[in-house]
Each structure stands twice: as structure tokens, then as C-alpha cells.
PDB file of N, CA and C in Angstrom:
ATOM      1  N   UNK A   1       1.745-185.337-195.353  1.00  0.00           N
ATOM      2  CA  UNK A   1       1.847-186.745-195.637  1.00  0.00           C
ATOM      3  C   UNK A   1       1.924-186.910-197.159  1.00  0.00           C
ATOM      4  N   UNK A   2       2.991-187.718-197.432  1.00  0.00           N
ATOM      5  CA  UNK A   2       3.288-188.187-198.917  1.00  0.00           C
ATOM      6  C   UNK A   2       2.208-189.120-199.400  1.00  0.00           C
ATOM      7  N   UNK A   3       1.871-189.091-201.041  1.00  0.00           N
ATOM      8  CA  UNK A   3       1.332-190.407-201.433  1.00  0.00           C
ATOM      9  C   UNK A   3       1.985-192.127-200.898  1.00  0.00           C
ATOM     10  N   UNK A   4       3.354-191.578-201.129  1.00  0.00           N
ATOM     11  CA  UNK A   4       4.218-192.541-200.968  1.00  0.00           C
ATOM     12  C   UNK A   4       4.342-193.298-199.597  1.00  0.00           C
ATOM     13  N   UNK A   5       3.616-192.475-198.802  1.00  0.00           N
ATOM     14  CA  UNK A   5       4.062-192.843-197.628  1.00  0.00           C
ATOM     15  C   UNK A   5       3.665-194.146-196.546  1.00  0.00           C
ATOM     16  N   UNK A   6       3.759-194.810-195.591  1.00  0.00           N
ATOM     17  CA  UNK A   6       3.667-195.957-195.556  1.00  0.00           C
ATOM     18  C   UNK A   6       1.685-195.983-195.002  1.00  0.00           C
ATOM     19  N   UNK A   7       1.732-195.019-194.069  1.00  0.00           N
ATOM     20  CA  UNK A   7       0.161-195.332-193.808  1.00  0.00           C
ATOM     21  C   UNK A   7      -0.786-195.196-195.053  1.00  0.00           C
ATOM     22  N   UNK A   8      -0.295-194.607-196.211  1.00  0.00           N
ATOM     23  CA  UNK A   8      -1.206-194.303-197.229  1.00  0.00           C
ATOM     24  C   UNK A   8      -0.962-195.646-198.075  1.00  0.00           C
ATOM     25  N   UNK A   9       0.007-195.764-197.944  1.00  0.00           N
ATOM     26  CA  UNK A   9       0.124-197.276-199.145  1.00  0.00           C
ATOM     27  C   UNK A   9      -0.731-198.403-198.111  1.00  0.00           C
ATOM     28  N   UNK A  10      -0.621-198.510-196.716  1.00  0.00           N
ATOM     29  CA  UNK A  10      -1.613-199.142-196.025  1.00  0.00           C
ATOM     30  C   UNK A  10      -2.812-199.402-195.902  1.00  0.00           C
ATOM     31  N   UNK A  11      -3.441-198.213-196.460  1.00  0.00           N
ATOM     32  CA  UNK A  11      -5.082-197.869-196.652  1.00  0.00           C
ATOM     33  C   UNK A  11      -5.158-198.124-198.229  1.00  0.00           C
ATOM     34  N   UNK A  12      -4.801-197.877-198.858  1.00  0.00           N
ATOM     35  CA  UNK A  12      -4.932-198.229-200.495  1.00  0.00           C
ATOM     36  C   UNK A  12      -5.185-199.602-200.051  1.00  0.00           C
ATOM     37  N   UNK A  13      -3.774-200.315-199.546  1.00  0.00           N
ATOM     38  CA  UNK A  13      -3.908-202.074-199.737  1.00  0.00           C
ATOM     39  C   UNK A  13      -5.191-202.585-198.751  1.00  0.00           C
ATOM     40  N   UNK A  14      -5.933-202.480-197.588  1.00  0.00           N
ATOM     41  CA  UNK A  14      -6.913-202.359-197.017  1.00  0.00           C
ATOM     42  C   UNK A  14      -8.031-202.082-198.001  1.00  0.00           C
ATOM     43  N   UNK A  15      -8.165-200.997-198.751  1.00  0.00           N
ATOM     44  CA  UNK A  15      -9.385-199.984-199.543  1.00  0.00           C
ATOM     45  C   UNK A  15      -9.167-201.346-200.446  1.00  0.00           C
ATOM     46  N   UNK A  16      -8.027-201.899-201.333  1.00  0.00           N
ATOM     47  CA  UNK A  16      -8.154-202.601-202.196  1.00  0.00           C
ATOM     48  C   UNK A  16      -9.094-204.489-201.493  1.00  0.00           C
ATOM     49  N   UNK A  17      -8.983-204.575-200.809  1.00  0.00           N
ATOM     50  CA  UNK A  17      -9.176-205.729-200.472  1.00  0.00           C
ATOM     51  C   UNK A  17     -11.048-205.475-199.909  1.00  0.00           C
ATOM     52  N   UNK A  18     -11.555-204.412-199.504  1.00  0.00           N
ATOM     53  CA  UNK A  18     -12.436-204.193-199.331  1.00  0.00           C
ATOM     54  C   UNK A  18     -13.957-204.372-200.313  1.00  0.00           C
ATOM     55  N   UNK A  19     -15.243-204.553-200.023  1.00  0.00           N
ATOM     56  CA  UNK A  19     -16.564-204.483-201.518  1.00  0.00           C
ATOM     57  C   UNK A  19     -16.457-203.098-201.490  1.00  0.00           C
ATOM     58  N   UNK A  20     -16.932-202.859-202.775  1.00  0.00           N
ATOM     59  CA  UNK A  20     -17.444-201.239-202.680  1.00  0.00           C
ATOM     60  C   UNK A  20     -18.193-200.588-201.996  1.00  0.00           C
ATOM     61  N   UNK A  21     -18.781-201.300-201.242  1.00  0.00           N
ATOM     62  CA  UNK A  21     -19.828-200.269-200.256  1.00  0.00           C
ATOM     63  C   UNK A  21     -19.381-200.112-199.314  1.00  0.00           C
ATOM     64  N   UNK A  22     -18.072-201.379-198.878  1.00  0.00           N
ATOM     65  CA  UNK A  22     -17.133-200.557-197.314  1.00  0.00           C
ATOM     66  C   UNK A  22     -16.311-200.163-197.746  1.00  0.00           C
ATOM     67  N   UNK A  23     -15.807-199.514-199.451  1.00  0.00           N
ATOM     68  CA  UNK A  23     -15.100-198.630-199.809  1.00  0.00           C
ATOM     69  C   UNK A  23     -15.740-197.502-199.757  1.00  0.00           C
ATOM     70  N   UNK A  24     -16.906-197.309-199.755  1.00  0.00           N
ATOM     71  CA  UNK A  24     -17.484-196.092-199.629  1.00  0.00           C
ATOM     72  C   UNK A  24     -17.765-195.175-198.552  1.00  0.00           C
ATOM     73  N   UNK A  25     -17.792-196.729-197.312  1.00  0.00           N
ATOM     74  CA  UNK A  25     -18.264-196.503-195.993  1.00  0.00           C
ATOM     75  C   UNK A  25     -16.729-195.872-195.814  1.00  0.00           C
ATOM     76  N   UNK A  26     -15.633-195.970-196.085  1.00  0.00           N
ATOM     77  CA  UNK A  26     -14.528-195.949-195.794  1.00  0.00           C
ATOM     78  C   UNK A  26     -14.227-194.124-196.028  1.00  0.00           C
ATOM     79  N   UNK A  27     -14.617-194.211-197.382  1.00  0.00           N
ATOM     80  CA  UNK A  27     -14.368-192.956-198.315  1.00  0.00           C
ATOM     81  C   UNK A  27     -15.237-191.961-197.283  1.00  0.00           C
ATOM     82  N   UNK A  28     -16.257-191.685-196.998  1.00  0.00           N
ATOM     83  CA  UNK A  28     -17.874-191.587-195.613  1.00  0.00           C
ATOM     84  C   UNK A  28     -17.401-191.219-194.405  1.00  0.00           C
ATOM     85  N   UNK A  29     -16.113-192.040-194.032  1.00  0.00           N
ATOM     86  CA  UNK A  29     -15.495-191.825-192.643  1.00  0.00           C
ATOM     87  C   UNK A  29     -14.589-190.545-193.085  1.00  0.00           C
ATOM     88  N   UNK A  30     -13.634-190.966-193.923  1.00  0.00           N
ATOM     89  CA  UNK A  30     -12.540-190.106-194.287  1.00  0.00           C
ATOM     90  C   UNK A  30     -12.855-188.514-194.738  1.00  0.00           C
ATOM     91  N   UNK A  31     -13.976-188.674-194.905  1.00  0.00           N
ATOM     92  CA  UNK A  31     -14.576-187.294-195.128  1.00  0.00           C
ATOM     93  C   UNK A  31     -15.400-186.373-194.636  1.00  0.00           C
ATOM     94  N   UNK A  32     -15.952-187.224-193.743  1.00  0.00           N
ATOM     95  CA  UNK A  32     -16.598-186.622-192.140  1.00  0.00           C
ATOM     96  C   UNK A  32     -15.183-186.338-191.345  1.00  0.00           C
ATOM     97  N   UNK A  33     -13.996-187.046-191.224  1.00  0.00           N
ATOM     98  CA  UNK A  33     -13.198-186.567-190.444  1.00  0.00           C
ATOM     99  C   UNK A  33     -12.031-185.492-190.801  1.00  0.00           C
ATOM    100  N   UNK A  34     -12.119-185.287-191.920  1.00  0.00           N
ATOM    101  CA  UNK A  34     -11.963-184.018-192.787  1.00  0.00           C
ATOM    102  C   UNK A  34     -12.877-183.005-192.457  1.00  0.00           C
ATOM    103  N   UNK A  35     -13.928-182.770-192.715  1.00  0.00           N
ATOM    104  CA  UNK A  35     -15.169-181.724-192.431  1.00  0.00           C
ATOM    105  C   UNK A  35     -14.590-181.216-191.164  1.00  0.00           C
ATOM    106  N   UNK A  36     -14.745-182.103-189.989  1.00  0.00           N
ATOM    107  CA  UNK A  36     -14.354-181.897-188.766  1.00  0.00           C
ATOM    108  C   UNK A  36     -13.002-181.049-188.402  1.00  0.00           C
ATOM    109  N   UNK A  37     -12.201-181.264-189.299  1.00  0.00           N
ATOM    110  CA  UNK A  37     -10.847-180.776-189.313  1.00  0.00           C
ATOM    111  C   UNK A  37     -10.966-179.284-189.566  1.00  0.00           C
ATOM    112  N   UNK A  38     -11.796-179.073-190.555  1.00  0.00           N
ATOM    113  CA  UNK A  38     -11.999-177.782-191.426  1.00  0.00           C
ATOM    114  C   UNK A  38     -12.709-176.695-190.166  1.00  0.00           C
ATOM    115  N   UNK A  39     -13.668-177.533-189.928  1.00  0.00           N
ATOM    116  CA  UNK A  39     -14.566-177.050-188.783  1.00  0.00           C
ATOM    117  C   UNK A  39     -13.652-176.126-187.806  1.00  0.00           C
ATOM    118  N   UNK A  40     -12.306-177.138-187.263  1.00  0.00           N
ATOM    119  CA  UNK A  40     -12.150-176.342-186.225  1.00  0.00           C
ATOM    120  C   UNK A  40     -11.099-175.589-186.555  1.00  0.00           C
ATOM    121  N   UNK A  41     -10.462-175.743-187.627  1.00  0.00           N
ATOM    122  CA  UNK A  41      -9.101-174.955-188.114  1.00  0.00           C
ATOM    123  C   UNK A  41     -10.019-173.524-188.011  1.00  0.00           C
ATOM    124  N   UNK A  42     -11.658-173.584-189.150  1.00  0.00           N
ATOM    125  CA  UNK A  42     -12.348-172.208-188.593  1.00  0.00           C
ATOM    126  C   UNK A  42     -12.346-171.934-187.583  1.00  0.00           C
ATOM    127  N   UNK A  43     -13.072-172.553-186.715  1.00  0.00           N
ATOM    128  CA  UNK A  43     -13.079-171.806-185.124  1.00  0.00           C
ATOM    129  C   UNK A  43     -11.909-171.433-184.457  1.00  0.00           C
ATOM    130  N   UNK A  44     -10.407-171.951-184.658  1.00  0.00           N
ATOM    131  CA  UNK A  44      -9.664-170.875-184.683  1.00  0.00           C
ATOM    132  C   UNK A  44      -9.000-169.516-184.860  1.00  0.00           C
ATOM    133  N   UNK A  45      -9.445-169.854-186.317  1.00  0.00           N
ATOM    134  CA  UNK A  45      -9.298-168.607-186.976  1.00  0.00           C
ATOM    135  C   UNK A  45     -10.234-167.521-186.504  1.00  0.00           C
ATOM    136  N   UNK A  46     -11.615-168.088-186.022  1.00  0.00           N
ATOM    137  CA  UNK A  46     -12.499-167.079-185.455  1.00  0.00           C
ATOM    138  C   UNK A  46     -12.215-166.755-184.142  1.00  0.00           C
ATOM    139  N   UNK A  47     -11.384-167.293-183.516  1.00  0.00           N
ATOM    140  CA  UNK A  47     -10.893-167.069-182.010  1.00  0.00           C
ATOM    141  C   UNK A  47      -9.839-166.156-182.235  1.00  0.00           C
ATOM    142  N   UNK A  48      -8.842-166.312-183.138  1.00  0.00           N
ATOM    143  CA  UNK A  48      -7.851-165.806-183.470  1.00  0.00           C
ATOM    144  C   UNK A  48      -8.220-164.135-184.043  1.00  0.00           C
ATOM    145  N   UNK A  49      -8.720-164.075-184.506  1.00  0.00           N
ATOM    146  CA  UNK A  49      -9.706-162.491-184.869  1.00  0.00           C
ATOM    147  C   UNK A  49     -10.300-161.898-183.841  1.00  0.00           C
ATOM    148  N   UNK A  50     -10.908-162.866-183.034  1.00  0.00           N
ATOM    149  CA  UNK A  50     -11.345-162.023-181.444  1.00  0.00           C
ATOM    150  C   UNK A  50     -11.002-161.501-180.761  1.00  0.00           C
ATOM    151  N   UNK A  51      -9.677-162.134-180.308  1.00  0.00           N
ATOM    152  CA  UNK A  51      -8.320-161.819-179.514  1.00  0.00           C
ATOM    153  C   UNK A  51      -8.005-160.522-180.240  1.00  0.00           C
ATOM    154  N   UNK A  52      -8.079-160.602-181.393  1.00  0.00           N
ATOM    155  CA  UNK A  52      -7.252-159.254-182.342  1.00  0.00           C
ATOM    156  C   UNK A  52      -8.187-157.924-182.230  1.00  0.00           C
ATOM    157  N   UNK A  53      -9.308-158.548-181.841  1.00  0.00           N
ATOM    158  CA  UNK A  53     -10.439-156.983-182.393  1.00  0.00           C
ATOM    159  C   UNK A  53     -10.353-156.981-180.678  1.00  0.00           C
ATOM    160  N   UNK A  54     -10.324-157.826-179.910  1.00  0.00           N
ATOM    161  CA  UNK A  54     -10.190-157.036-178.744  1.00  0.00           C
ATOM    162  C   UNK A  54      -8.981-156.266-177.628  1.00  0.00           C
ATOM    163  N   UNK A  55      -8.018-156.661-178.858  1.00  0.00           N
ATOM    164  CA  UNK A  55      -6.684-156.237-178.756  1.00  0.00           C
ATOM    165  C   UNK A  55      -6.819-154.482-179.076  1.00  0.00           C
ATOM    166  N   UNK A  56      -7.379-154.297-180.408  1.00  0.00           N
ATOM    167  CA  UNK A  56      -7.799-153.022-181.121  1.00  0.00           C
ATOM    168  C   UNK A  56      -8.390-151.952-180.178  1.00  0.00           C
ATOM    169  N   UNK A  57      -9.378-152.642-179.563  1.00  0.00           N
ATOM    170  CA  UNK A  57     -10.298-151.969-178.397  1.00  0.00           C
ATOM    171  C   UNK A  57      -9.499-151.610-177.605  1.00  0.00           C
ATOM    172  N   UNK A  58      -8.865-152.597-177.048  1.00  0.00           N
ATOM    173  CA  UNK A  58      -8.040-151.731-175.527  1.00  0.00           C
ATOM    174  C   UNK A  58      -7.223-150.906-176.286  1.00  0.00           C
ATOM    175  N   UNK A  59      -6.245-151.123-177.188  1.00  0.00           N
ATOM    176  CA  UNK A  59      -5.889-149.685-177.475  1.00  0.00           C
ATOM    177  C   UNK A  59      -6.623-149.112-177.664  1.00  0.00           C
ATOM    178  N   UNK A  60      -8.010-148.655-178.419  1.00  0.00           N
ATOM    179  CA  UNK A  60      -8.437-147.391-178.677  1.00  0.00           C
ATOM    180  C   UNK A  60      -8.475-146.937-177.156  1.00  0.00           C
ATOM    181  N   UNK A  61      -9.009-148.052-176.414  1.00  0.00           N
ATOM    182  CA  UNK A  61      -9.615-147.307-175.127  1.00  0.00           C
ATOM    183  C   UNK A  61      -8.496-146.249-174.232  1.00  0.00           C
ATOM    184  N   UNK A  62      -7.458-146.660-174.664  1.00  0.00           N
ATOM    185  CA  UNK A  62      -6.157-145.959-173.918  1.00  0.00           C
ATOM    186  C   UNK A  62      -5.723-145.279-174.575  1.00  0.00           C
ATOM    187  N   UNK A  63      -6.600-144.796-176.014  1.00  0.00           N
ATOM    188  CA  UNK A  63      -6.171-143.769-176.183  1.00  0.00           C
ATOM    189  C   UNK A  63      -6.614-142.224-175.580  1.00  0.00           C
ATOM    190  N   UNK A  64      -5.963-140.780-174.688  1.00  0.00           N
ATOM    191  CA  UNK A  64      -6.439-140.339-174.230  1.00  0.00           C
ATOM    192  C   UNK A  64      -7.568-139.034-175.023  1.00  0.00           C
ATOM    193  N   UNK A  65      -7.729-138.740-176.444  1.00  0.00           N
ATOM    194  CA  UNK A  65      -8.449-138.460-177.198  1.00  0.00           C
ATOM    195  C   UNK A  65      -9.893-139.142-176.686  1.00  0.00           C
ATOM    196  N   UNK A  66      -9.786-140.122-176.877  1.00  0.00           N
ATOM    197  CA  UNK A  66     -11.081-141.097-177.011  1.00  0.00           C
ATOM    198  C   UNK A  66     -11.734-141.065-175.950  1.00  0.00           C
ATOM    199  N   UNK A  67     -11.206-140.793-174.429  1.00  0.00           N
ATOM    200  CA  UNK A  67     -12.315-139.991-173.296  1.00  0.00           C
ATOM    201  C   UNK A  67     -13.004-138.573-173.815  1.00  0.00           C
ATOM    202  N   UNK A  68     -12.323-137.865-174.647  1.00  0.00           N
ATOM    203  CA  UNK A  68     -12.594-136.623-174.500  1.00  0.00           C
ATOM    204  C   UNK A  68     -13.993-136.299-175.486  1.00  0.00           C
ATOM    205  N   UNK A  69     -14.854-137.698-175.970  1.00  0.00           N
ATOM    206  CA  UNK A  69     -15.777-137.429-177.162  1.00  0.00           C
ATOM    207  C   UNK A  69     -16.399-137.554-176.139  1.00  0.00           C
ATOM    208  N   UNK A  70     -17.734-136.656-176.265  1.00  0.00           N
ATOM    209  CA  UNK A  70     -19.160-136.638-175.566  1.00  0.00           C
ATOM    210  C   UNK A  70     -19.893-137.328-175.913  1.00  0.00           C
ATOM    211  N   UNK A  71     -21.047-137.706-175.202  1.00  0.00           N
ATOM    212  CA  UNK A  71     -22.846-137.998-176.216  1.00  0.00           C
ATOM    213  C   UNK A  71     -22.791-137.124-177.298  1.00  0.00           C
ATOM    214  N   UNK A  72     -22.683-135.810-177.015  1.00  0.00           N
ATOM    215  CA  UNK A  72     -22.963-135.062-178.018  1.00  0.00           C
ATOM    216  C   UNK A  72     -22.026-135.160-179.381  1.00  0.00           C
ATOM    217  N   UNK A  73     -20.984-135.311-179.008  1.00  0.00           N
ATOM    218  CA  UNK A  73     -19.884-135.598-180.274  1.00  0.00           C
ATOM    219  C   UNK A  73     -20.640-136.480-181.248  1.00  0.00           C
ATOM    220  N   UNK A  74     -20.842-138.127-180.537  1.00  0.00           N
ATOM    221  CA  UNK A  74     -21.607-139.121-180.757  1.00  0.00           C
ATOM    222  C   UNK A  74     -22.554-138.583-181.625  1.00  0.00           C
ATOM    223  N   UNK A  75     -23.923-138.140-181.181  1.00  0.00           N
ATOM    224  CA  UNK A  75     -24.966-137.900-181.805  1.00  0.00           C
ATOM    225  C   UNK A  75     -24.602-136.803-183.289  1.00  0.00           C
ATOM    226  N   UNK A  76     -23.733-136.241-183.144  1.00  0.00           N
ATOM    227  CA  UNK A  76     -23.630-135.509-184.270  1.00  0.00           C
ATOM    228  C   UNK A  76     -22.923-135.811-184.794  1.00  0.00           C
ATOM    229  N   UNK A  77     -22.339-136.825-185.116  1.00  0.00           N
ATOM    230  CA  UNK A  77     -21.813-137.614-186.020  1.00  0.00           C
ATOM    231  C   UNK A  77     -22.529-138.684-186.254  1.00  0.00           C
ATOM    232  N   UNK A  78     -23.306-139.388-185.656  1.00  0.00           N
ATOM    233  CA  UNK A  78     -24.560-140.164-185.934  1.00  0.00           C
ATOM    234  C   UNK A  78     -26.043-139.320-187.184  1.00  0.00           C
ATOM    235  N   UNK A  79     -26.146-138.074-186.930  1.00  0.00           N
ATOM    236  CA  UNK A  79     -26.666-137.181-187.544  1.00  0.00           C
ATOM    237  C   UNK A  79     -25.780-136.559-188.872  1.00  0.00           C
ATOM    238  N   UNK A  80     -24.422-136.629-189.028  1.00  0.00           N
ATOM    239  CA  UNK A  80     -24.588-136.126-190.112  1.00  0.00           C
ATOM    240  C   UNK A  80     -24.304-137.824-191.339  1.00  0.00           C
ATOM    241  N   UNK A  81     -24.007-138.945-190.487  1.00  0.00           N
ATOM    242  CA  UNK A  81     -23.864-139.957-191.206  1.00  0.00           C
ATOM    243  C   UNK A  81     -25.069-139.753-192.082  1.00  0.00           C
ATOM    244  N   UNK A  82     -26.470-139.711-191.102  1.00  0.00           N
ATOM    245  CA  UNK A  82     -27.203-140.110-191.650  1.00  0.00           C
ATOM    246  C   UNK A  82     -27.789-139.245-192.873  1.00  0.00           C
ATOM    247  N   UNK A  83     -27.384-138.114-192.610  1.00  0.00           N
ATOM    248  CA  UNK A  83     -27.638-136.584-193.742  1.00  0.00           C
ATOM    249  C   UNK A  83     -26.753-137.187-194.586  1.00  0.00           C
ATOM    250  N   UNK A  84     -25.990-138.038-194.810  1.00  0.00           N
ATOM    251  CA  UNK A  84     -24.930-138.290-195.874  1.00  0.00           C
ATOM    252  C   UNK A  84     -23.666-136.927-196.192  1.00  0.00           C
ATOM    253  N   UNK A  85     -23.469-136.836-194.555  1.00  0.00           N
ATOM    254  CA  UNK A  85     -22.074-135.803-194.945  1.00  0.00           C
ATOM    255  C   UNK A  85     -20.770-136.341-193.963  1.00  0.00           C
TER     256      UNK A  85
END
């Protein structure tokens, strides 16, 4: 949306005719319904990453390597993480 554009020149002329405190109440709305916007554009983006990391998973899972690690593989690589090697 342009400055120029007709709903914005609408709210200016409205905002202008308004006291300052239902310019504020105004300014109050417009920015709670912004927040809200932000809000969920995140929770997309966090949905959108979910889908992806669980996209990642099923491939690893099909990969046929990735049956072939044991507990034991596991643990000794858990063990030397922790030795720092």
C-alpha cells in the first residue's frame, strides 16, 4: 500500500478530524493489529521449519546406512563426544 493511496489519505483525513487521545486510541489499534500480524507471519515461519526438519528426518530415516548403527555405535560416540575426541 502506497502513501498515496486512497484508504491512507482516508485515515489521515479521519486521524485529522479526531482529539488526540482518539488519535492515540487510533495509533493503539493500528499497532496491536500490526503485533498480531508479526505474530503470525512467525508462526509460519515456525511451521514452515517443521515441515522442513521433518522432511530431513524421513530422509535420514531411508537412508539404508542409518539402520545399520547399533546402541553400541551410539554409546561410543556419545563417549568419545564427551572425552572431547
Amino acid at each position: 500500500m502506497t502513501f498515496n493511496s486512497p484508504i491512507v489519505e482516508a485515515i489521515n483525513q479521519v486521524l485529522l478530524n479526531l482529539a488526540p487521545e482518539k488519535q492515540q486510541e487510533v495509533l493503539d489499534l493500528a499497532q496491536f493489529l500490526q503485533s498480531r500480524s508479526n505474530i503470525s507471519t512467525a508462526a509460519q515461519s515456525k511451521a514452515v521449519l517443521v515441515q522442513e526438519l521433518r522432511e530431513v528426518f524421513k530422509e535420514l530415516q531411508s537412508m539404508p546406512e542409518i539402520h545399520e548403527i547399533t546402541e553400541a555405535d551410539i554409546m561410543a560416540e556419545i563417549d568419545a563426544y564427551r572425552q572431547g575426541k
